[in-house]
Protein backbone atom coordinates (compact mmCIF):
# COMPACT_ATOMS: atom_id res chain seq x y z
CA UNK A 1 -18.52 36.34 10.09
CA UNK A 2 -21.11 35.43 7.69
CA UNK A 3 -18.83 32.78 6.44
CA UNK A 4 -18.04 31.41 9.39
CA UNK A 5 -21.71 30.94 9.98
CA UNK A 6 -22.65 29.67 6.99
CA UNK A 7 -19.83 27.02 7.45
CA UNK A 8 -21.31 26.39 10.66
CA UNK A 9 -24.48 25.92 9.36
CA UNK A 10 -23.88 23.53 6.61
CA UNK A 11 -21.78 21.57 9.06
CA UNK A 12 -24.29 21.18 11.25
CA UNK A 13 -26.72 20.55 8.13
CA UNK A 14 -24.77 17.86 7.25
CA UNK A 15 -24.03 16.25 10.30
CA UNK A 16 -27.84 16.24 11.30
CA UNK A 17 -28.18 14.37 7.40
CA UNK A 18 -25.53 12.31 8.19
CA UNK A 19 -27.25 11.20 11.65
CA UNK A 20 -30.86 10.82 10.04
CA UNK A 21 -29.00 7.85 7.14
CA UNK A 22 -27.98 5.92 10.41
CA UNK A 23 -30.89 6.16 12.16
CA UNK A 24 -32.51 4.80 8.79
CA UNK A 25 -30.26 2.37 7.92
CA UNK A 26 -30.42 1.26 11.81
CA UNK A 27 -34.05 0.60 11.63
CA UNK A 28 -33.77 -0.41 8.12
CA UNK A 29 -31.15 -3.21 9.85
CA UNK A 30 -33.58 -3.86 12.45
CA UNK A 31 -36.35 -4.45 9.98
CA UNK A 32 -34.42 -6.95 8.03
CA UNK A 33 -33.43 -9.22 11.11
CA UNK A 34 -36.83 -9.09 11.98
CA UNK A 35 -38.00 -10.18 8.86
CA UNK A 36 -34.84 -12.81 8.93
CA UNK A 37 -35.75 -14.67 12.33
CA UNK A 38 -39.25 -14.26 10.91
CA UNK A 39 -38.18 -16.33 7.78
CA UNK A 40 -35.89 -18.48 10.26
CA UNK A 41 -39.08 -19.57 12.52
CA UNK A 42 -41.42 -20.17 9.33
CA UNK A 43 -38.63 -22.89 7.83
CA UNK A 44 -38.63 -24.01 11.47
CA UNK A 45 -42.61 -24.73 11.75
CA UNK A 46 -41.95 -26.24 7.92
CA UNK A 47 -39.14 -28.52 9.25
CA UNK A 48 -41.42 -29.63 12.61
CA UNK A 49 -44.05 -30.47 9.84
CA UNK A 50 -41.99 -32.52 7.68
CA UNK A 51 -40.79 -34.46 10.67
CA UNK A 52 -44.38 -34.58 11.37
CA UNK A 53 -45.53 -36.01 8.62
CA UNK A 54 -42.28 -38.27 8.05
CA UNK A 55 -43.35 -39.87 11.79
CA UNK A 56 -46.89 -40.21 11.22
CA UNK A 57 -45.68 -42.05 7.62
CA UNK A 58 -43.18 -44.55 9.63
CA UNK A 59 -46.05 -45.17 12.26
CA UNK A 60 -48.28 -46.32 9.46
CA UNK A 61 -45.76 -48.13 7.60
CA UNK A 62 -45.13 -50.16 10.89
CA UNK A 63 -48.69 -50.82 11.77
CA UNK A 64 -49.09 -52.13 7.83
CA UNK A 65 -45.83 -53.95 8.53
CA UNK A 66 -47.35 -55.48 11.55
CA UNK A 67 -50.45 -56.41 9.57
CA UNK A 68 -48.79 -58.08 7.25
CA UNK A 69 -47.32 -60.06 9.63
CA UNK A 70 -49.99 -61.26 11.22
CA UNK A 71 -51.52 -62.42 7.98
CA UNK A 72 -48.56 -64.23 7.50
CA UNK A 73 -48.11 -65.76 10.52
CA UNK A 74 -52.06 -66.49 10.05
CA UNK A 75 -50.95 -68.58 6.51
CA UNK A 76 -48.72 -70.49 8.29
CA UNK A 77 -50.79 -71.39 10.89
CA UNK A 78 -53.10 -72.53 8.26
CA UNK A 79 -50.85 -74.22 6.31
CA UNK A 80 -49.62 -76.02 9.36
CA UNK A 81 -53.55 -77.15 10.33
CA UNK A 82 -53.87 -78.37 6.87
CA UNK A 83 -50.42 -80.20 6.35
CA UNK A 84 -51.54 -81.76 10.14
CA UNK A 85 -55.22 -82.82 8.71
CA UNK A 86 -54.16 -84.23 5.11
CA UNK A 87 -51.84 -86.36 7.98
CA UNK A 88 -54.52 -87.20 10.08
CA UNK A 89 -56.26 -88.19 7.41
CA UNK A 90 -53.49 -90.30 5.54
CA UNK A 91 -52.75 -92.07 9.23
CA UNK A 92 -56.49 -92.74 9.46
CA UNK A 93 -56.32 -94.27 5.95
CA UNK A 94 -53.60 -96.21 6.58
CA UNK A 95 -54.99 -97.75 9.92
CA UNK A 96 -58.30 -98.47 8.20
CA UNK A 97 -56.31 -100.53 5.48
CA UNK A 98 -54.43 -102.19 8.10
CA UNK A 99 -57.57 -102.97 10.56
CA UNK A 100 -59.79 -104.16 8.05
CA UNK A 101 -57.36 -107.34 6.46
CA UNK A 102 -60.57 -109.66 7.72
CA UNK A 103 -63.34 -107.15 6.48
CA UNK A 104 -61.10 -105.41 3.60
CA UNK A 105 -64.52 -104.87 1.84
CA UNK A 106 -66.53 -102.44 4.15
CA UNK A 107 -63.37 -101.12 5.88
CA UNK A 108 -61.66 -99.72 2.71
CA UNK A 109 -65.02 -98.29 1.37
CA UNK A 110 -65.23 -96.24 4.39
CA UNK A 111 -61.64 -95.36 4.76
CA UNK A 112 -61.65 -94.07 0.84
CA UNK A 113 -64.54 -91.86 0.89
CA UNK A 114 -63.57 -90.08 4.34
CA UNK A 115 -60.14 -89.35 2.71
CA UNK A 116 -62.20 -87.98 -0.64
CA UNK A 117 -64.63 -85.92 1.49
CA UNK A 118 -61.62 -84.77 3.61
CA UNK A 119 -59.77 -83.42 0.80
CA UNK A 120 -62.22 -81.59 -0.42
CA UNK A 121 -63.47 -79.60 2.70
CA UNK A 122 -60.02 -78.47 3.27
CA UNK A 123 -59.66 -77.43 -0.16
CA UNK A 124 -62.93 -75.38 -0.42
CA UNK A 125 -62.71 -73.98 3.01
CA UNK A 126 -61.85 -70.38 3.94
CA UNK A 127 -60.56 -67.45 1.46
CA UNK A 128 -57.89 -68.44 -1.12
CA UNK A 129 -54.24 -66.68 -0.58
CA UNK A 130 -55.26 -65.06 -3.59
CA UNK A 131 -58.13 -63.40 -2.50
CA UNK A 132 -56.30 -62.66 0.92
CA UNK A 133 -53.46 -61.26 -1.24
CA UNK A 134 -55.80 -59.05 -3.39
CA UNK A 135 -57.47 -57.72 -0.51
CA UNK A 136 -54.50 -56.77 1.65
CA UNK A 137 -52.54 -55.52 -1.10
CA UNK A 138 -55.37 -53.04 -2.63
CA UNK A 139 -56.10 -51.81 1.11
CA UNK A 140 -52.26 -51.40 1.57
CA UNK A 141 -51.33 -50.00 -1.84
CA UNK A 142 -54.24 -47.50 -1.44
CA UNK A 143 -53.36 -46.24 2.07
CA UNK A 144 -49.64 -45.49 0.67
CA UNK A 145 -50.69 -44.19 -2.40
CA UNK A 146 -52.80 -41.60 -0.83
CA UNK A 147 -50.36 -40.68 1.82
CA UNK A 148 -47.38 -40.01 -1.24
CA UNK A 149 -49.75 -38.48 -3.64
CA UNK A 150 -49.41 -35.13 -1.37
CA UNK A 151 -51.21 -33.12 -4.21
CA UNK A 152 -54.30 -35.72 -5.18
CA UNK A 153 -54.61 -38.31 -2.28
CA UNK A 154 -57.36 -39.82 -3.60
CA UNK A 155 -55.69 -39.89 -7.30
CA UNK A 156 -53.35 -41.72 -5.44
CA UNK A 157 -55.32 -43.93 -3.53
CA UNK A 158 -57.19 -45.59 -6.78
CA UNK A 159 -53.32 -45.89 -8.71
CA UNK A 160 -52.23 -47.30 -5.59
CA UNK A 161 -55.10 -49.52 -4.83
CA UNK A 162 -54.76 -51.06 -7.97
CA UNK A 163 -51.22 -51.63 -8.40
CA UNK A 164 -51.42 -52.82 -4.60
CA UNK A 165 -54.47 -55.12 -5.63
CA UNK A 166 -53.07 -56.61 -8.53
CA UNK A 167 -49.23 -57.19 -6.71
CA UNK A 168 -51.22 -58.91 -4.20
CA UNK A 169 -53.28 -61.20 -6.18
CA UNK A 170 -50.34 -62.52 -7.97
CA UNK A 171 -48.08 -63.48 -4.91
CA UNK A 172 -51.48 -64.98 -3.02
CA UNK A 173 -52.36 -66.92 -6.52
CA UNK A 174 -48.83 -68.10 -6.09
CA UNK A 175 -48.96 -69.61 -3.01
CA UNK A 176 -51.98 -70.90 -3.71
CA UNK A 177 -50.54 -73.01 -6.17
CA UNK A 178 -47.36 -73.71 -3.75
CA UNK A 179 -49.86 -75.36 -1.50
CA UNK A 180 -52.24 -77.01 -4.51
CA UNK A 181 -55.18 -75.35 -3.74
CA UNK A 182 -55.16 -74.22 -7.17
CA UNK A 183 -53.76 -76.14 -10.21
CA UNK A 184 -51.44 -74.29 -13.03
């Protein structure tokens, strides 16, 4: 009898162990989804942040797109006003010459020094390309370096300020000599 209870005993023993590992191992289980979906949700708000980030960064890239644009369609519009006054001002030469065959004297004298004095208000007026160029590029370069430079934005600002600045300069100093504002 005492065996049989004893057996008994440490059956029931280790069945009640046995029971107490699951129960463990089920909470332990629970535990570790928890902590899982946990992980899950934090690469989630990561991912939304990123996308975040990458949409705020296209926005900007499209408004500076748009700028530049503008400034463009600005130089032309320029260049097309001073192409249509160095014409103006040829045609009016060329009329004087032809009007004044009886007076040649006091007609060419006036038609040569409004053509001088033309030329050189259109040359002097308004900001060179280069200085446009500078300008634009050094507020453009530094906007993008600062929003790439994720660990120093202002490291990133100067560097790309600079580079921005100086890319700038030399495609405005370009056309600046495209259009003969400035001679080589």
């Amino acid at each position: 009898m005492k065996k049989l209870f004893l057996t008994g005993f440490a059956t029931m023993l280790l069945l009640s162990s046995c029971n107490k590992d699951e129960k463990i191992q089920t909470a332990s289980l629970e535990q570790q989804k928890l902590d899982y979906q946990a992980r899950q949700i934090d690469l989630e708000k990561q991912k939304l942040a990123i996308e975040k980030e990458k949409i705020s960064f296209e926005k900007q890239k499209d408004s500076l797109n748009k700028v530049a644009e503008e400034k463009e369609e600005e130089r032309l519009a320029a260049n097309k006003r001073a192409a249509n006054r160095k014409s103006s001002s040829s045609r009016s030469t060329s009329s004087g010459n032809s009007g004044g065959r009886s007076s040649s004297g006091s007609t060419a004298s006036n038609s040569g020094s409004s053509s001088s004095s033309g030329t050189t208000a259109t040359q002097k007026k308004g900001w060179s390309s280069a200085a446009k160029g500078t300008v634009i590029g050094t507020v453009g370069g530094a906007a993008a370096g600062a929003i790439i430079s994720k660990k120093n934005p202002g490291l990133g600002a100067v560097i790309g300020g600079v580079a921005g600045g100086a890319t700038g300069y030399t495609i405005g100093r370009a056309n600046d000599r495209k259009t003969g504002r400035v001679q080589k």
